[in-house]
C-alpha atoms as a PDB file:
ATOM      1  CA  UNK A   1     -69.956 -82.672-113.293  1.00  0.00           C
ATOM      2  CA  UNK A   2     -69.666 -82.632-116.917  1.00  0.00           C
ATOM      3  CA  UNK A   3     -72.026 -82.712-119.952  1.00  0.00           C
ATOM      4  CA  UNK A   4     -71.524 -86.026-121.658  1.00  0.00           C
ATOM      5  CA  UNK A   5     -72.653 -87.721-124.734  1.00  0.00           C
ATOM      6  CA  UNK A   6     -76.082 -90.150-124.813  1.00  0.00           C
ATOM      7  CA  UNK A   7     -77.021 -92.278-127.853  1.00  0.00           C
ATOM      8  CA  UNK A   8     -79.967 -93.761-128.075  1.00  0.00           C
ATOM      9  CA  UNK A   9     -80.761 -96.655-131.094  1.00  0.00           C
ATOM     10  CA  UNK A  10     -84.012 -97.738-132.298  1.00  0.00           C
ATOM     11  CA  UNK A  11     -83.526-101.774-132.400  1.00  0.00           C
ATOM     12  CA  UNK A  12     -85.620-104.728-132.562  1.00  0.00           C
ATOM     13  CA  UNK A  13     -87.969-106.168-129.679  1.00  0.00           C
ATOM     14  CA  UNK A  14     -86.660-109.280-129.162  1.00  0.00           C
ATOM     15  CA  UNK A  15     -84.983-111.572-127.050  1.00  0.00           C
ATOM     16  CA  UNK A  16     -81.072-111.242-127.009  1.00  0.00           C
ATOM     17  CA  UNK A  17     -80.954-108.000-128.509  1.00  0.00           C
ATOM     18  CA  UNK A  18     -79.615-106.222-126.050  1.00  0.00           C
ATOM     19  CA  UNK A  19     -76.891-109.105-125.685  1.00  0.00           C
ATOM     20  CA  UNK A  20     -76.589-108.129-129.403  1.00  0.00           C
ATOM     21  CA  UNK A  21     -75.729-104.408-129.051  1.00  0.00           C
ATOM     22  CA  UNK A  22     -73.543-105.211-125.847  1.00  0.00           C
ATOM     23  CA  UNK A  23     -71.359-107.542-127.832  1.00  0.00           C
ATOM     24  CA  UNK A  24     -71.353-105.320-130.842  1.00  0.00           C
ATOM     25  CA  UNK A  25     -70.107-102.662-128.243  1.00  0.00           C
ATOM     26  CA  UNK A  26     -67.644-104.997-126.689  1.00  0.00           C
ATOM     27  CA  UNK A  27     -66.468-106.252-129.892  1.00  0.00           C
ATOM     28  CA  UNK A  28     -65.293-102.506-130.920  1.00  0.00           C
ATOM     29  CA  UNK A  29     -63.641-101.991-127.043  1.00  0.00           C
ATOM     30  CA  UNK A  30     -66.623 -99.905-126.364  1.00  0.00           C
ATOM     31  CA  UNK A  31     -66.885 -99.142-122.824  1.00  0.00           C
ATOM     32  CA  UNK A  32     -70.416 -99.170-121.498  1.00  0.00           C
ATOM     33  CA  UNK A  33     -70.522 -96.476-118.657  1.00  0.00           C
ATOM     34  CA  UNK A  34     -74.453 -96.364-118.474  1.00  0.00           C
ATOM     35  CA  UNK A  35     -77.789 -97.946-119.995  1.00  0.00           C
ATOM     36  CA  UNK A  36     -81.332 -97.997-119.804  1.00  0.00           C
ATOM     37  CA  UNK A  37     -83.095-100.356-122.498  1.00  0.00           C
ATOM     38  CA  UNK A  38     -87.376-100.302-122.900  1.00  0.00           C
ATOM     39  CA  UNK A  39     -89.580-100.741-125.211  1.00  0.00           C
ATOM     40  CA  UNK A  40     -91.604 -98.335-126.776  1.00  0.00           C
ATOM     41  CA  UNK A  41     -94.454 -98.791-129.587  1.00  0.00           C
ATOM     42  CA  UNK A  42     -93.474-102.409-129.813  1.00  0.00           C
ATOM     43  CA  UNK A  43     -89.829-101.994-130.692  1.00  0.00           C
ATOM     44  CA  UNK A  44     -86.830-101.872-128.335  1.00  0.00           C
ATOM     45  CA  UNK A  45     -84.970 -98.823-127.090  1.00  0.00           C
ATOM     46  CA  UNK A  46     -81.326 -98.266-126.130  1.00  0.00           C
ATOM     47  CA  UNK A  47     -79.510 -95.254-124.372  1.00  0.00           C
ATOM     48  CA  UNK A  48     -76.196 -95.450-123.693  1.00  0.00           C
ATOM     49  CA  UNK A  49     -73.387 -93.277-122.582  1.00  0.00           C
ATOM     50  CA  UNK A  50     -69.847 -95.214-123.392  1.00  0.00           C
ATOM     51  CA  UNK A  51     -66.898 -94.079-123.564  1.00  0.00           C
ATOM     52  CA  UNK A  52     -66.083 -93.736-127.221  1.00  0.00           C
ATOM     53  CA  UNK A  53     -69.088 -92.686-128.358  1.00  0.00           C
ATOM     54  CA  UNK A  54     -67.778 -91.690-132.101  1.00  0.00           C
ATOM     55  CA  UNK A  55     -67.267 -95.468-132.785  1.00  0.00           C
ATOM     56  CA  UNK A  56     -70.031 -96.403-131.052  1.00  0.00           C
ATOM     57  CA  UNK A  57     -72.122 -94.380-133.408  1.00  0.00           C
ATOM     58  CA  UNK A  58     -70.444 -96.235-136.216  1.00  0.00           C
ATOM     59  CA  UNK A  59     -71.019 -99.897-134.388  1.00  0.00           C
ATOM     60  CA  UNK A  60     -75.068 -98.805-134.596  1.00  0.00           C
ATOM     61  CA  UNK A  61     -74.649 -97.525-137.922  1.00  0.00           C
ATOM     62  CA  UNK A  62     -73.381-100.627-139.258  1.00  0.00           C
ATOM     63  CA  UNK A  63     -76.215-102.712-137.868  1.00  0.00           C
ATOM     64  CA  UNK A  64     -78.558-100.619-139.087  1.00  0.00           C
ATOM     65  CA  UNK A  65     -79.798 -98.976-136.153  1.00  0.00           C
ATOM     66  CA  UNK A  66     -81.155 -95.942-136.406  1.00  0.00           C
ATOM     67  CA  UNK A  67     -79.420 -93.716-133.695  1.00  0.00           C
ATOM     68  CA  UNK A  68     -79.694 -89.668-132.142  1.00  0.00           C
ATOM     69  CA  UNK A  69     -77.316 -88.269-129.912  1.00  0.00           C
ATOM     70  CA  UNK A  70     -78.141 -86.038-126.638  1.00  0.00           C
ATOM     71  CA  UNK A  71     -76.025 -84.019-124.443  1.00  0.00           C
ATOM     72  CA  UNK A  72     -77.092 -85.024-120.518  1.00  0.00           C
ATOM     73  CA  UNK A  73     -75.757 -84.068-117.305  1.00  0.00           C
ATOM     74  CA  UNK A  74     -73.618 -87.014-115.616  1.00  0.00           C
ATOM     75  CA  UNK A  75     -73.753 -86.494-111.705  1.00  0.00           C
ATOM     76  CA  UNK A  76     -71.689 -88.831-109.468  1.00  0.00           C
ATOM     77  CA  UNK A  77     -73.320 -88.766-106.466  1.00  0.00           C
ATOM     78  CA  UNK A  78     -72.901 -91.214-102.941  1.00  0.00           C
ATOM     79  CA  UNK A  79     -74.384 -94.384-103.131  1.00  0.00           C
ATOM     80  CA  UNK A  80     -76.473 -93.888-100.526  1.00  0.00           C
ATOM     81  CA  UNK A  81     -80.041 -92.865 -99.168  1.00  0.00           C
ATOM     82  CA  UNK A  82     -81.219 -89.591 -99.993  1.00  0.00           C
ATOM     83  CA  UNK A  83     -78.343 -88.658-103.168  1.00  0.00           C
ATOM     84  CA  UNK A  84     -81.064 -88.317-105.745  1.00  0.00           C
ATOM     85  CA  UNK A  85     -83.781 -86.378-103.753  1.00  0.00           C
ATOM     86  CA  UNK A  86     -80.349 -83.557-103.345  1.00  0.00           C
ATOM     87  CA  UNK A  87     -80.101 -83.461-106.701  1.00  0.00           C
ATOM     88  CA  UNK A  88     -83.365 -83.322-107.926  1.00  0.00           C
ATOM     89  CA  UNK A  89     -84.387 -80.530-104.968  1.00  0.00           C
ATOM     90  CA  UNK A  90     -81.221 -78.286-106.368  1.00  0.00           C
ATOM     91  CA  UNK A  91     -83.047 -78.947-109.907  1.00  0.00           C
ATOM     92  CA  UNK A  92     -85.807 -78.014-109.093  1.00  0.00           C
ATOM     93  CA  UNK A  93     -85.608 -74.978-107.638  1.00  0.00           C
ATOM     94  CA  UNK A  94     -83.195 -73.800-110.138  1.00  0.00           C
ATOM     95  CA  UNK A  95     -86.807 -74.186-112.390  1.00  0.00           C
ATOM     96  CA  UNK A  96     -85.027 -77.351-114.516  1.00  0.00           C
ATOM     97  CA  UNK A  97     -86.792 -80.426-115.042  1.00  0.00           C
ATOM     98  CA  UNK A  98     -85.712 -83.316-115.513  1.00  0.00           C
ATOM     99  CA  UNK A  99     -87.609 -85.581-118.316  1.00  0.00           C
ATOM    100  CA  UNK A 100     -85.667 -88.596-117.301  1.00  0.00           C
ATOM    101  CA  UNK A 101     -82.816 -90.298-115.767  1.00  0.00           C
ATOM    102  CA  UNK A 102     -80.743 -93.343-114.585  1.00  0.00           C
ATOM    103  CA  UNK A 103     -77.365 -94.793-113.164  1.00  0.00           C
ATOM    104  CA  UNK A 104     -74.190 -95.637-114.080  1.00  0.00           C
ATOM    105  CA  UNK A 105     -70.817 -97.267-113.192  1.00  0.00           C
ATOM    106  CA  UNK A 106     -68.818 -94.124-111.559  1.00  0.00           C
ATOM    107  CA  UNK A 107     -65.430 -96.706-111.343  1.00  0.00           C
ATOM    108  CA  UNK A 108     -65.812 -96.337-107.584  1.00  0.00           C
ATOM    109  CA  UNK A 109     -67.469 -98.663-104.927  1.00  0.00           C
ATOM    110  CA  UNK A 110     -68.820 -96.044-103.087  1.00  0.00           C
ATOM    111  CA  UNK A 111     -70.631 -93.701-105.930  1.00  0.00           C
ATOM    112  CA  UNK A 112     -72.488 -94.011-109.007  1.00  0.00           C
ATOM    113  CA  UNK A 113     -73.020 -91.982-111.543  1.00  0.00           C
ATOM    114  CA  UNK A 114     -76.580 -90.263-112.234  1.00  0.00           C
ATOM    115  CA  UNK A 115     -77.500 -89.258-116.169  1.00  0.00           C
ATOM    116  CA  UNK A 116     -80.040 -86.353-116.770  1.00  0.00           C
ATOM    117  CA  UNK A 117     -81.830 -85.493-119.534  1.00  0.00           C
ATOM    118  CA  UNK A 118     -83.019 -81.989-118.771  1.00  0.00           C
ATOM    119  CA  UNK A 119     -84.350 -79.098-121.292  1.00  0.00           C
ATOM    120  CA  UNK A 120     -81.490 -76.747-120.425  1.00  0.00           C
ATOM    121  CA  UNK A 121     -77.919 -78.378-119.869  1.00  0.00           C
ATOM    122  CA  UNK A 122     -76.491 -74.916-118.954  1.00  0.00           C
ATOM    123  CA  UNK A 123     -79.162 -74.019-116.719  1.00  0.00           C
ATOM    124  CA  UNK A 124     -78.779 -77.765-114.877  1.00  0.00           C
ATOM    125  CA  UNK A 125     -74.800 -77.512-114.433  1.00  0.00           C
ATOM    126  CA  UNK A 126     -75.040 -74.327-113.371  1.00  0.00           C
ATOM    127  CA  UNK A 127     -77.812 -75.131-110.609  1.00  0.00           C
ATOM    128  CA  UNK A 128     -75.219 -78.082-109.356  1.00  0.00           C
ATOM    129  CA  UNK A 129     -71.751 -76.204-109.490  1.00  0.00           C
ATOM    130  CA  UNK A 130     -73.344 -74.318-106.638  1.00  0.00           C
END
């Protein structure tokens, strides 16, 4: 499992934006592996991990977005009942938490990909190499 590249961009709350950041995306042949879109304080939120995230950074740039970049963990694990409570558990007692997460496209039918945002990436891949 490797550690992997998240941006997040500050964008407007309103309808079709995300449409708006997807096509901006898809008009550069970004690849969007993973998202997760809210709102917080009344304006819209957007992390993504893609697969060319240097150009993606310029796509938000050139709308104006204001964007950070994170390292997170990216976990495939089996699509199936009881994946993310293993993960979390091995987490967890390696004393890493985990201040959020979601799912991705792993390319295969059968597994997804989970993204972590923990405190320590070292300390988290270290806790799931075992």
């Amino acid at each position: 499992m490797p550690k992997v590249t998240q941006l997040s961009a500050w964008v407007e709350n309103r309808p079709g934006m995300l449409g708006q950041v997807a096509d901006a995306l898809g008009r550069r042949k970004v690849n969007i592996r993973a998202f997760m879109a809210t709102v917080m304080s009344e304006r819209g939120f957007v992390r993504v991990v893609v697969d060319k995230p240097a150009v993606a950074k310029k796509v938000f740039a050139a709308h104006g977005w204001k964007t950070t970049e994170d390292d997170v963990v990216e976990v495939p694990i089996p699509d199936r009942p009881g994946a993310l409570g293993r993960v979390a558990d091995l987490l967890g007692a390696a004393g890493v938490n985990i201040d959020y997460a979601y799912l991705g496209n792993a390319g295969a039918g059968s597994k997804v990909n989970l993204y972590l945002s923990v405190p320590d990436v070292k300390a988290a891949l270290r806790a799931l190499r075992r």
